[in-house]
N, C-alpha and C. Protein backbone atom coordinates (compact mmCIF):
# COMPACT_ATOMS: atom_id res chain seq x y z
N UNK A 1 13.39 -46.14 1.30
CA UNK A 1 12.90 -44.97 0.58
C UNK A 1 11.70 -44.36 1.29
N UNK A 2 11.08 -45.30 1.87
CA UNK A 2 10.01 -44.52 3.09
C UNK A 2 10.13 -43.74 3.75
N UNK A 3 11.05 -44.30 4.65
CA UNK A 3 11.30 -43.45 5.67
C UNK A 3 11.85 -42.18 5.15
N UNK A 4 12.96 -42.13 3.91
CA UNK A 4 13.23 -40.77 3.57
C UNK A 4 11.89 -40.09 3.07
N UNK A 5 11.26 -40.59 2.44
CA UNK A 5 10.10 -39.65 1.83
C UNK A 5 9.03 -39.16 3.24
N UNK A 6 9.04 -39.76 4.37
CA UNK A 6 8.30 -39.34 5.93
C UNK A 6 8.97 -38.44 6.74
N UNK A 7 10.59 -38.74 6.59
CA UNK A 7 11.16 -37.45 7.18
C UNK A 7 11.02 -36.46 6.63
N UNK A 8 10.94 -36.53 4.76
CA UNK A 8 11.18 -35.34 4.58
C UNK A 8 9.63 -34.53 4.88
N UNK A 9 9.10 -35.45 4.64
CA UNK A 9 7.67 -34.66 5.04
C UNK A 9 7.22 -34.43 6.40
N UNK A 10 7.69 -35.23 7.23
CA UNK A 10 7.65 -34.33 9.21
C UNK A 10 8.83 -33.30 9.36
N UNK A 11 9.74 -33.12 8.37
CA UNK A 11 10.83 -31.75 8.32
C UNK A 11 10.40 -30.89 7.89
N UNK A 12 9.13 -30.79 6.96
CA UNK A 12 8.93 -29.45 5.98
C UNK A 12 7.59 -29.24 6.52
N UNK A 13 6.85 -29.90 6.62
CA UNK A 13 5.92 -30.01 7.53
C UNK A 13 5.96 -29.14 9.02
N UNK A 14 6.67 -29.33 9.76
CA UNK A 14 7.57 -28.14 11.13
C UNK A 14 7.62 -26.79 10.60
N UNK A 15 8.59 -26.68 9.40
CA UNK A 15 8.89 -25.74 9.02
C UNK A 15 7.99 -24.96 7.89
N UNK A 16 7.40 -25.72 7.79
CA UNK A 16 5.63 -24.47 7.64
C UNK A 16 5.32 -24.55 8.72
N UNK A 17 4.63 -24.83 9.53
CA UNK A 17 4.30 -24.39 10.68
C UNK A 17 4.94 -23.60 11.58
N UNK A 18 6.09 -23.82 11.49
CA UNK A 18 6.82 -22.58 12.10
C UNK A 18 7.00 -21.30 11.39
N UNK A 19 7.61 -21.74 9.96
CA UNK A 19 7.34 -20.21 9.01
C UNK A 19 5.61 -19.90 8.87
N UNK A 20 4.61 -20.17 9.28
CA UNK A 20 3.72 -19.69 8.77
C UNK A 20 3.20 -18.32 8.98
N UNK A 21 3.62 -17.81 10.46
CA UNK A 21 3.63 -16.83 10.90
C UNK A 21 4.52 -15.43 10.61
N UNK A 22 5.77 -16.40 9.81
CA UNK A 22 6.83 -15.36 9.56
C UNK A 22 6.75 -14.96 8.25
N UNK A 23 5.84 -15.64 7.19
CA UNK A 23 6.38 -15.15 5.73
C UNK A 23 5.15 -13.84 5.39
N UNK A 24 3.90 -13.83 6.14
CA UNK A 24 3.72 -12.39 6.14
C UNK A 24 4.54 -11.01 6.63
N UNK A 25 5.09 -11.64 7.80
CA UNK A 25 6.27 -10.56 8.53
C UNK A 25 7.06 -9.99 7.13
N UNK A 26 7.84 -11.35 6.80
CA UNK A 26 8.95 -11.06 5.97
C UNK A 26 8.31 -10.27 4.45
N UNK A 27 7.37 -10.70 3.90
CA UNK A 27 6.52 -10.14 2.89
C UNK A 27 6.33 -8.75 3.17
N UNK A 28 5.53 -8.22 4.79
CA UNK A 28 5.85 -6.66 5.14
C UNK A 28 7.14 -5.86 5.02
N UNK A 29 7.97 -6.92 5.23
CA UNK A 29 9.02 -6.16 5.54
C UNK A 29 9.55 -6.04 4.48
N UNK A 30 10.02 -6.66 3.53
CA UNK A 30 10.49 -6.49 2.01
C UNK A 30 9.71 -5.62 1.47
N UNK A 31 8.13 -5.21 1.51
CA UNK A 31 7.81 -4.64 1.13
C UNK A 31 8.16 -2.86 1.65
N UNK A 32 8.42 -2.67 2.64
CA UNK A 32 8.68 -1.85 3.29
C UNK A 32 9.89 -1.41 2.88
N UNK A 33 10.67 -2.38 2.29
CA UNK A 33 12.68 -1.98 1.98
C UNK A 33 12.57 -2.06 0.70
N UNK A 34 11.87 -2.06 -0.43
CA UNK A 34 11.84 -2.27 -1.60
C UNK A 34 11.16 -1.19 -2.09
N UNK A 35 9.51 -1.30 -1.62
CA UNK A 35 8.95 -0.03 -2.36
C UNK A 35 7.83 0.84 -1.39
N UNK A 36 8.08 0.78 -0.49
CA UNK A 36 7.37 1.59 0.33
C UNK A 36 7.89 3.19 0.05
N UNK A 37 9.26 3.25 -0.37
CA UNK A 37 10.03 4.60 -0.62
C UNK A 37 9.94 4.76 -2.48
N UNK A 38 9.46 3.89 -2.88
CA UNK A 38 9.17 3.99 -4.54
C UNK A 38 8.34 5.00 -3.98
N UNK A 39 7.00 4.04 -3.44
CA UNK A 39 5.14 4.82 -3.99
C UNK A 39 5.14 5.97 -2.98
N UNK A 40 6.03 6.58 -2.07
CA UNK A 40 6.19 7.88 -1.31
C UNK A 40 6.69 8.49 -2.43
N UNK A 41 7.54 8.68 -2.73
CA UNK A 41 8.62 9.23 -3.47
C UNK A 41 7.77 9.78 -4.29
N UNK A 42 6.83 8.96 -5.40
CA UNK A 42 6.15 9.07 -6.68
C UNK A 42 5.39 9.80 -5.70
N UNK A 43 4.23 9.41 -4.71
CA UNK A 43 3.43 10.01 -4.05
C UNK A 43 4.08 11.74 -4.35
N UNK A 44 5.34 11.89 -3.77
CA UNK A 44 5.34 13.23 -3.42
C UNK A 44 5.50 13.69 -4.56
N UNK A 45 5.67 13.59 -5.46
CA UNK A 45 5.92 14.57 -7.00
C UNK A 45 4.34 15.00 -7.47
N UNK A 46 3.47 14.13 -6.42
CA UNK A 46 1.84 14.39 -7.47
C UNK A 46 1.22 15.90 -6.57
N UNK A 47 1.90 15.91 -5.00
CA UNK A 47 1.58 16.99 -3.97
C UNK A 47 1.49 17.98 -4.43
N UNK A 48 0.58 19.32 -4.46
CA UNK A 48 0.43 20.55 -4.64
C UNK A 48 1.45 21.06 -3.88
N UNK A 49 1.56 22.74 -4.33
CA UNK A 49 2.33 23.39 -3.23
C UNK A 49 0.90 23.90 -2.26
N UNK A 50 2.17 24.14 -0.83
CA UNK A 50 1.36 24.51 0.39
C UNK A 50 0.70 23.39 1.30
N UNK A 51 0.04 24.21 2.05
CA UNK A 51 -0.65 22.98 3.47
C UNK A 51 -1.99 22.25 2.74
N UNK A 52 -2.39 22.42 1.45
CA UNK A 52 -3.50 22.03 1.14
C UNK A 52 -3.62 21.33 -0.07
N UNK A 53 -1.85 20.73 -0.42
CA UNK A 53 -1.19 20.73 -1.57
C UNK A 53 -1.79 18.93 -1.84
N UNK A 54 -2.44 18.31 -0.75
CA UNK A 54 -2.88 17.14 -0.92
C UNK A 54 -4.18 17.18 -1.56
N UNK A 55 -4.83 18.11 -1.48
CA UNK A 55 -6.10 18.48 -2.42
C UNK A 55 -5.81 19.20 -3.59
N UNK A 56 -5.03 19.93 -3.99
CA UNK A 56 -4.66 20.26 -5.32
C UNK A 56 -3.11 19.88 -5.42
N UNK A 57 -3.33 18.44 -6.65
CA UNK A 57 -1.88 17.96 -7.30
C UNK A 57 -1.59 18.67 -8.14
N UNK A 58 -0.09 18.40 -7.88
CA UNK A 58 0.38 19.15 -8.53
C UNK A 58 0.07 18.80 -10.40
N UNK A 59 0.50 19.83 -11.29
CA UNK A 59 0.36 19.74 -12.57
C UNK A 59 1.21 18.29 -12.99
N UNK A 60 2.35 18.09 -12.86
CA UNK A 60 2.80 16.76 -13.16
C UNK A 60 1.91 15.53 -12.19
N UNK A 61 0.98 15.28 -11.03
CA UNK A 61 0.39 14.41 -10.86
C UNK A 61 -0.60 14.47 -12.11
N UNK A 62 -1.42 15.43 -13.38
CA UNK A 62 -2.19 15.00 -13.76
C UNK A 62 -1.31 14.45 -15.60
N UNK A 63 -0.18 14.90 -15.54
CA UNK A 63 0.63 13.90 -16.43
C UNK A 63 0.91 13.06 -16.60
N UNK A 64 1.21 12.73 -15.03
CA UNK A 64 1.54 11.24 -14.67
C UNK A 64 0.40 10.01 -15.00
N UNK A 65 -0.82 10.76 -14.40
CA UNK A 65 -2.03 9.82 -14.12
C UNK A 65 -2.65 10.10 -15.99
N UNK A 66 -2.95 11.13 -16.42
CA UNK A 66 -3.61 11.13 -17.33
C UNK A 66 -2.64 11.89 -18.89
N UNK A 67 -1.51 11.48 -19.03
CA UNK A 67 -0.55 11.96 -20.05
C UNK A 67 -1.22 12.40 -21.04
N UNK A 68 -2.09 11.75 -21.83
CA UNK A 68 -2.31 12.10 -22.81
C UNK A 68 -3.81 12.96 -23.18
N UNK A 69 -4.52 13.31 -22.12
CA UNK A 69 -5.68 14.41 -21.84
C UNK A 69 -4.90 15.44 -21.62
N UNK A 70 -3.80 15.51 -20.71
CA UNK A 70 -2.84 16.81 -20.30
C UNK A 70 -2.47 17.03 -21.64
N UNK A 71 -1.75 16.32 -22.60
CA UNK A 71 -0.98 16.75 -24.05
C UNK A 71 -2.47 17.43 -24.72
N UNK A 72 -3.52 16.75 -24.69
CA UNK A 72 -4.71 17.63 -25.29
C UNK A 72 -5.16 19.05 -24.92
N UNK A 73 -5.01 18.80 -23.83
CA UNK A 73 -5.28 20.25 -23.51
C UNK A 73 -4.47 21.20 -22.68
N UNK A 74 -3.06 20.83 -23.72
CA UNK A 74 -1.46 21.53 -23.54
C UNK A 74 -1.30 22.16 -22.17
N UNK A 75 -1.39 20.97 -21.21
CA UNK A 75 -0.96 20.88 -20.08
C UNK A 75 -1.46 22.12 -19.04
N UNK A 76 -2.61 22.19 -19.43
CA UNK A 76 -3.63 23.09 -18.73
C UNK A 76 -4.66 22.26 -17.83
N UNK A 77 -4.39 22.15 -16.92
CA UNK A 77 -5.15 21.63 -15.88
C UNK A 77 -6.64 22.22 -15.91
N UNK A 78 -6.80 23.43 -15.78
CA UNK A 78 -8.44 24.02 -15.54
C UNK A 78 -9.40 23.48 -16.26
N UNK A 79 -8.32 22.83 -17.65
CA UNK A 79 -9.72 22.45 -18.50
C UNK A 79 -9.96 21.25 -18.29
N UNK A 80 -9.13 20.44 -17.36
CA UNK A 80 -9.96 19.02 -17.18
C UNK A 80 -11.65 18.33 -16.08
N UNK A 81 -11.35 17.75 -16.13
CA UNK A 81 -12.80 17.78 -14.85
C UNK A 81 -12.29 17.09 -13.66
N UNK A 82 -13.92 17.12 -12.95
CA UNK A 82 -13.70 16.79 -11.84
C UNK A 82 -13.27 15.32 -11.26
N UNK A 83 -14.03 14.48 -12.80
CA UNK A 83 -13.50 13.21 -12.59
C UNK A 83 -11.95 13.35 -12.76
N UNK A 84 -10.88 14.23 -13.24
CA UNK A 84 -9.33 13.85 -13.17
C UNK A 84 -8.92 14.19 -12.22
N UNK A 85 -9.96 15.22 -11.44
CA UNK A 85 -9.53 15.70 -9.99
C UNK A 85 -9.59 14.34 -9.09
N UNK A 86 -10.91 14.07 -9.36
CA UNK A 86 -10.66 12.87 -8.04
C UNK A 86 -9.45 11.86 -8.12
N UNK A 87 -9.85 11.21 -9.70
CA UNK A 87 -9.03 10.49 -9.60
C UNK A 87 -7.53 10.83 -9.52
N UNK A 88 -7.06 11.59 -9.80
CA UNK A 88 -5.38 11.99 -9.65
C UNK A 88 -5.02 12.26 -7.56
N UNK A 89 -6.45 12.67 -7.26
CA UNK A 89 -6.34 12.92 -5.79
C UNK A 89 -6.32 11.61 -4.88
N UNK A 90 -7.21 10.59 -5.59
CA UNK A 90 -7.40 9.31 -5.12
C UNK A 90 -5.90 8.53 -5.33
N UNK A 91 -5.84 8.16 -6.57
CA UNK A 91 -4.15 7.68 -6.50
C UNK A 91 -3.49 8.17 -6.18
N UNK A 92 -3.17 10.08 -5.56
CA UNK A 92 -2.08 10.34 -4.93
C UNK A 92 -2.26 9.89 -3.02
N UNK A 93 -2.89 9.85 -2.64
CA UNK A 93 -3.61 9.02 -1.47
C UNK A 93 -3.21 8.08 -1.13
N UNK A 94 -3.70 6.85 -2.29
CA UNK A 94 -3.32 5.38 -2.16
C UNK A 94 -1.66 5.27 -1.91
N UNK A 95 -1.05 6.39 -2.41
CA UNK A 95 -0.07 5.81 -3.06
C UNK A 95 0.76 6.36 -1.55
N UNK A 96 0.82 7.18 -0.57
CA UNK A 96 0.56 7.17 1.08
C UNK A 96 0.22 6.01 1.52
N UNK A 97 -1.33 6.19 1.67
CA UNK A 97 -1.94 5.53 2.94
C UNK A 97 -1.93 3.81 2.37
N UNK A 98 -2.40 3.54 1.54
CA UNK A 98 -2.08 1.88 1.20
C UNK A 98 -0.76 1.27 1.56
N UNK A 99 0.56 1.83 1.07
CA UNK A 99 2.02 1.08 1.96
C UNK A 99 2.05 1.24 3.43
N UNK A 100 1.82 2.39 3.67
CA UNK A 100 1.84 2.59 5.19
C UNK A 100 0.61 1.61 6.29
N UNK A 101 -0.48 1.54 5.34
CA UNK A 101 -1.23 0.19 6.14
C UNK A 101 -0.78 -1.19 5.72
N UNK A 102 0.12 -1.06 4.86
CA UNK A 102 0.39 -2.54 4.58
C UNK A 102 1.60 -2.66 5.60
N UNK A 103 2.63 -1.72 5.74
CA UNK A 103 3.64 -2.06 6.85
C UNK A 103 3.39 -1.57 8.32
N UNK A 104 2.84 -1.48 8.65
CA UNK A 104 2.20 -1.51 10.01
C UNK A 104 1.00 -2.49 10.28
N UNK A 105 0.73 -3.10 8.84
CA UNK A 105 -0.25 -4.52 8.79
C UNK A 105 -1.41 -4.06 9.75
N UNK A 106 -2.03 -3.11 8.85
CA UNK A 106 -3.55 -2.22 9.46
C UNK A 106 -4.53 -2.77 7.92
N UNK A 107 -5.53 -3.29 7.90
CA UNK A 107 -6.37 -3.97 7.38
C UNK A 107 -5.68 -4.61 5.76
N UNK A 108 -4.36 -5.14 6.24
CA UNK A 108 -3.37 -5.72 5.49
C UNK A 108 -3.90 -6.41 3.73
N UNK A 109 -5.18 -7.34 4.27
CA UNK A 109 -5.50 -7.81 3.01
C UNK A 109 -6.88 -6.61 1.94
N UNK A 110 -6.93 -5.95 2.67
CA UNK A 110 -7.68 -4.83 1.69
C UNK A 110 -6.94 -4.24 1.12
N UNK A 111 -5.41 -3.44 1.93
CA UNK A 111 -4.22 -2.58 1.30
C UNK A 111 -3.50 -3.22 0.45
N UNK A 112 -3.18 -4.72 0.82
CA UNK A 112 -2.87 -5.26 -0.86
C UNK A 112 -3.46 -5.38 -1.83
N UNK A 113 -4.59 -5.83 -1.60
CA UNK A 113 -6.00 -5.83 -2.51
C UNK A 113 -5.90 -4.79 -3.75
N UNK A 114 -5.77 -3.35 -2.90
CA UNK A 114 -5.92 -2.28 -3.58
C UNK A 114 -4.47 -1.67 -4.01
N UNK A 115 -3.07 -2.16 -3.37
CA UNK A 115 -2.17 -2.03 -4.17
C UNK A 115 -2.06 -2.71 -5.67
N UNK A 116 -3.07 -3.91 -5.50
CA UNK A 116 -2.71 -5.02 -6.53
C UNK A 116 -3.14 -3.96 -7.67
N UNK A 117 -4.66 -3.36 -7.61
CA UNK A 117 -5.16 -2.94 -8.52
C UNK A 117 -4.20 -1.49 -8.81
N UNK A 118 -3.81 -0.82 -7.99
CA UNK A 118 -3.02 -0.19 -8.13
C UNK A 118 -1.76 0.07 -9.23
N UNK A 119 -1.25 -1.29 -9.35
CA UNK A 119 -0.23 -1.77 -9.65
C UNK A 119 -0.32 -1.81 -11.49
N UNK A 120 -1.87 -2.46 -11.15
CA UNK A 120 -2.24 -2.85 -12.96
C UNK A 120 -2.25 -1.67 -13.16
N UNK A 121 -3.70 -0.68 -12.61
CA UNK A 121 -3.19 0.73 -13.29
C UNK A 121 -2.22 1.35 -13.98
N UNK A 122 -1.53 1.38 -12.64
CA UNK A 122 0.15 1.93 -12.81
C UNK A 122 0.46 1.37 -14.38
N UNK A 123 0.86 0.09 -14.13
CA UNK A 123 1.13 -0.65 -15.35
C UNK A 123 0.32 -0.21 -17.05
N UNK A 124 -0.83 -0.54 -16.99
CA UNK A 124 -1.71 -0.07 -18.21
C UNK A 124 -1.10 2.10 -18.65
N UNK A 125 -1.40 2.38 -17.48
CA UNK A 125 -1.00 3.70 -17.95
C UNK A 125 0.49 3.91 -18.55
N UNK A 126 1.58 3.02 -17.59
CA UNK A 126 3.08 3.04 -18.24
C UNK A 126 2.88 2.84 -20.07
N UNK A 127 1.96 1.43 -20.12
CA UNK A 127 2.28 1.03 -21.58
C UNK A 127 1.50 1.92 -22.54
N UNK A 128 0.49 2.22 -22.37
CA UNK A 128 -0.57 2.70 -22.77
C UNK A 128 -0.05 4.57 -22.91
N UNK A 129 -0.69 4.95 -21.53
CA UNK A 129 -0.21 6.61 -21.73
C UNK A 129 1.04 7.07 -21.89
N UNK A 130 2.16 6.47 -21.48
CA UNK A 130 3.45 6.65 -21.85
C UNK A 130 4.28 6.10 -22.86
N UNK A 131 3.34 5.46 -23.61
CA UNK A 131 3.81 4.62 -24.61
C UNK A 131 5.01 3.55 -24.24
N UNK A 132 4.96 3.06 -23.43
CA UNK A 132 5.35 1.68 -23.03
C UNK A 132 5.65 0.61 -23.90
N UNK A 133 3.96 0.48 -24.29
CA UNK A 133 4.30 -0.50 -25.78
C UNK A 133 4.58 -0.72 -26.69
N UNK A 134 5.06 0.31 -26.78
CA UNK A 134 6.11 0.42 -28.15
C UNK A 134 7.62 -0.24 -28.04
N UNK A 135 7.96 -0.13 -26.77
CA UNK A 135 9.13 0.10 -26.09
C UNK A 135 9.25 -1.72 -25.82
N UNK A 136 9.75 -2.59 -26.85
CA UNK A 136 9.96 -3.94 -26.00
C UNK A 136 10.67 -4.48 -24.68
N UNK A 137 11.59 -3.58 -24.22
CA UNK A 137 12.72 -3.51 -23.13
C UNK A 137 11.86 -3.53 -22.00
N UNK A 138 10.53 -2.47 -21.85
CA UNK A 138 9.65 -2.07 -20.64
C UNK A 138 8.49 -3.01 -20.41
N UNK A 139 7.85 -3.38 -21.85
CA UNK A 139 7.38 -4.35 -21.71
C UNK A 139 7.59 -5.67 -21.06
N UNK A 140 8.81 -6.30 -21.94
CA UNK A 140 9.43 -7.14 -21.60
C UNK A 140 8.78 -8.48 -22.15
N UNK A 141 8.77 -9.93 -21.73
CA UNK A 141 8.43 -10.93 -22.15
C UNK A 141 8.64 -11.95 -21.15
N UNK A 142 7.87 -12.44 -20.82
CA UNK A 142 7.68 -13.52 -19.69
C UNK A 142 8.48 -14.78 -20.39
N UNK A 143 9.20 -15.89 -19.60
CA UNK A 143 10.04 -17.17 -19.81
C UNK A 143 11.37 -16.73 -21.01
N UNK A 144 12.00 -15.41 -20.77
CA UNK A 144 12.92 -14.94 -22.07
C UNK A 144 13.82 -15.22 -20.91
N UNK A 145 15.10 -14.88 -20.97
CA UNK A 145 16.61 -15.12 -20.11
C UNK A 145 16.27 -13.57 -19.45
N UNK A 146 15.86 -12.68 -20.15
CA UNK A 146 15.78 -11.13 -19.44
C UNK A 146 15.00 -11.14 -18.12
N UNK A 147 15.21 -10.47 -16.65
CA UNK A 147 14.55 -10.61 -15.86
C UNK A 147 14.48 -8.95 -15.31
N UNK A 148 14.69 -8.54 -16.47
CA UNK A 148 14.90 -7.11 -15.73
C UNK A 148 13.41 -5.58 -16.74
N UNK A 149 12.42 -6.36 -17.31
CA UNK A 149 11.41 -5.48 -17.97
C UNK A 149 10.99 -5.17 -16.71
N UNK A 150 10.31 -3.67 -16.90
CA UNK A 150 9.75 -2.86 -15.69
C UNK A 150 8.29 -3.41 -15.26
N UNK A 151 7.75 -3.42 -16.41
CA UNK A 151 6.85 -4.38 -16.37
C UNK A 151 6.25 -5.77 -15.89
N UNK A 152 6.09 -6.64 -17.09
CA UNK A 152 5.73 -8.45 -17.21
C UNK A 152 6.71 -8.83 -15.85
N UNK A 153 8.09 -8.14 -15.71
CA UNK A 153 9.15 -8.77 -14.54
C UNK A 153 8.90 -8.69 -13.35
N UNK A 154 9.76 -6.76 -13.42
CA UNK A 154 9.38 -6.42 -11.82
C UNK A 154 8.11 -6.73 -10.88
N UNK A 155 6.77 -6.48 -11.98
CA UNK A 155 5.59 -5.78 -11.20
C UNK A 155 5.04 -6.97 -10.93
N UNK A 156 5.20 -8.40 -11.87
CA UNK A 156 4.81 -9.75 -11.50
C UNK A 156 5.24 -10.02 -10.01
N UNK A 157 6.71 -9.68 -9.78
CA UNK A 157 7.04 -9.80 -8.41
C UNK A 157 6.77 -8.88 -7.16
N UNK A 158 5.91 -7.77 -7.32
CA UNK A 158 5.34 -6.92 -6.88
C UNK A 158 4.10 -7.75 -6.22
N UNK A 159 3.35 -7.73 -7.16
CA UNK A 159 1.84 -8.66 -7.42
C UNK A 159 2.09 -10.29 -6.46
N UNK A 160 2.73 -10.85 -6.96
CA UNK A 160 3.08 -12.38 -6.02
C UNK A 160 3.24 -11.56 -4.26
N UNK A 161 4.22 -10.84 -3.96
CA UNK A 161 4.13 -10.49 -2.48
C UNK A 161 3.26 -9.47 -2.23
N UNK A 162 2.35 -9.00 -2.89
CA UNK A 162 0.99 -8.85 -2.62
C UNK A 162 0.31 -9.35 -2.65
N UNK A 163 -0.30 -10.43 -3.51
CA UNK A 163 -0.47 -11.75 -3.14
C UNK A 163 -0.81 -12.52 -1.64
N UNK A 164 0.69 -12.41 -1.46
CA UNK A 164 1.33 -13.41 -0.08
C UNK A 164 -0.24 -12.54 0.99
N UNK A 165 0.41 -11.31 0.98
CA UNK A 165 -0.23 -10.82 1.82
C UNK A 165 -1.89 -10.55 1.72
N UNK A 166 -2.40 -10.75 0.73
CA UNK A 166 -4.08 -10.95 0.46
C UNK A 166 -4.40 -12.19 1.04
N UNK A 167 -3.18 -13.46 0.89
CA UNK A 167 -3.97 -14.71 1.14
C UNK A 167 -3.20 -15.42 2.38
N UNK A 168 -2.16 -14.60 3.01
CA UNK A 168 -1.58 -14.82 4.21
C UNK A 168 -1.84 -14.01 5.74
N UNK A 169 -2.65 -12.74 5.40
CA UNK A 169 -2.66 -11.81 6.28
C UNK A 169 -1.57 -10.82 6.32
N UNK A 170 -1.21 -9.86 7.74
CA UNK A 170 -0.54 -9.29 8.36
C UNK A 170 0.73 -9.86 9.08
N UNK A 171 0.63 -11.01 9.78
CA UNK A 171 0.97 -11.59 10.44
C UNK A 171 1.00 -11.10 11.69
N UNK A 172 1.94 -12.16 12.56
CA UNK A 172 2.07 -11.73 14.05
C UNK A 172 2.12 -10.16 14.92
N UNK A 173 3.26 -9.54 14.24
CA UNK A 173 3.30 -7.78 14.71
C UNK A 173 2.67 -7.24 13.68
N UNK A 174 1.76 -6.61 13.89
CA UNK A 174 0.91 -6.37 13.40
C UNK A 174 -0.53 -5.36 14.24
N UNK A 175 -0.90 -4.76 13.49
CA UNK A 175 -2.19 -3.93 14.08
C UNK A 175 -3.48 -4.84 13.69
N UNK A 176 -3.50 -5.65 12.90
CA UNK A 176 -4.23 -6.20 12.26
C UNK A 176 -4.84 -7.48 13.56
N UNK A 177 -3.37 -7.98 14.27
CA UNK A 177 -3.40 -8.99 14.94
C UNK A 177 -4.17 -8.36 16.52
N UNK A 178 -3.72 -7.23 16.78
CA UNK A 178 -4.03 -6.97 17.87
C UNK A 178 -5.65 -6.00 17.70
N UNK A 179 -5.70 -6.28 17.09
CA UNK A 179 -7.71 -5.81 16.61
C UNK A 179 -8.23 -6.90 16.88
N UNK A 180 -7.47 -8.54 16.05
CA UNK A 180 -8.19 -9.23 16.36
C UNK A 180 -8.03 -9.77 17.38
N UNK A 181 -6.99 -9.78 18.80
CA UNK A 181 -7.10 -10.03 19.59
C UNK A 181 -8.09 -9.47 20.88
N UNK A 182 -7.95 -7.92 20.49
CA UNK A 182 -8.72 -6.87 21.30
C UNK A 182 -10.28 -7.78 20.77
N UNK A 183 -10.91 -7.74 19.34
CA UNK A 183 -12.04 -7.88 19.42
C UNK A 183 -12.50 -9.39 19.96
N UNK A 184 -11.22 -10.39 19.95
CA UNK A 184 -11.48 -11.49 20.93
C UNK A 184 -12.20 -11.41 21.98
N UNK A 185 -11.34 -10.20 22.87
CA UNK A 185 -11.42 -10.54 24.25
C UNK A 185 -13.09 -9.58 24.21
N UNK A 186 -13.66 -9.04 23.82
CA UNK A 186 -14.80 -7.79 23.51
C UNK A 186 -16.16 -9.54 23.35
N UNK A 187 -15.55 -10.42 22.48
CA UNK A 187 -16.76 -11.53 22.19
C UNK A 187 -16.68 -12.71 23.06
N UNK A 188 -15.71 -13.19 24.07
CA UNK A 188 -15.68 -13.59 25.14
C UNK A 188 -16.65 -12.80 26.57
């Protein structure tokens, strides 16, 4: 029984060490085939029209972000402030430049960092401003047979391979790697 319990541990043992390098890869890359074309997609519905349409979102980015200030003031943008400006301008941003540094693994554990928080947002506003919680299906319920709430489900598995990547890095291909190689050779 020894020896099986030593192989299995000089077998799995290898094979972290050999996957250790690859499950950030693979973490980029799923992330990249899963929802890198979600948070574009959403990204682009928040865009203004025109070349300057990234500084003024559009009227549905301040629905999206702030539903129920827009229903107050019957979907008249002028009357909100500057704090809904930023912020609707800031999350339409993140929601660009954060995937795109996470799959090109450009300061990898900050862009998850800030997807993570991202994510809760996202989340709180679904249940909250869109009335979510009313809705048990979206909600959902953690350890039920259902694995399909938009919520407690999906976004848990969102969060874990963001995660990976807060407490694994970029990995090997990576921009992340070759900064720190460049700033190697700069402290040598």
């Amino acid at each position: 029984m020894d020896r099986i319990i030593t192989l299995h541990g000089r077998v799995f043992a290898a094979i972290e060490r050999l996957g250790s390098g690859l499950l950030p890869l693979l973490a980029r890359f799923v992330f990249a085939a899963t929802l890198l074309g979600y948070f574009w997609a959403s990204g682009m519905t928040k865009l203004g029209d025109g070349l300057l349409g990234f500084l003024r979102p559009s009227t549905g980015a301040y629905a999206q972000i702030f539903p129920k200030a827009m229903e107050a003031v019957t979907y008249d943008v002028s009357q909100l402030s500057v704090f809904h400006w930023l912020v609707v301008v800031a999350g339409t941003w993140a929601e660009f430049l954060l995937p795109l540094m996470i799959v090109i693994g450009l300061f990898t554990r900050l862009a998850a960092l800030g997807m993570i928080g991202f994510v809760v947002v996202q989340s709180l506003t679904d249940l909250y401003g869109h009335g979510g919680i009313g809705h048990p299906g979206t909600l959902g319920a953690w350890f039920d047979r259902a694995s399909d709430s938009l919520i407690l489900d999906q976004r848990a598995f969102w969060v874990l391979l963001l995660i990976t990547l807060v407490v694994k890095g970029a990995g090997a291909l990576s921009v992340d790697r070759l900064l720190a190689v460049r700033m190697g050779a700069k402290a040598a």
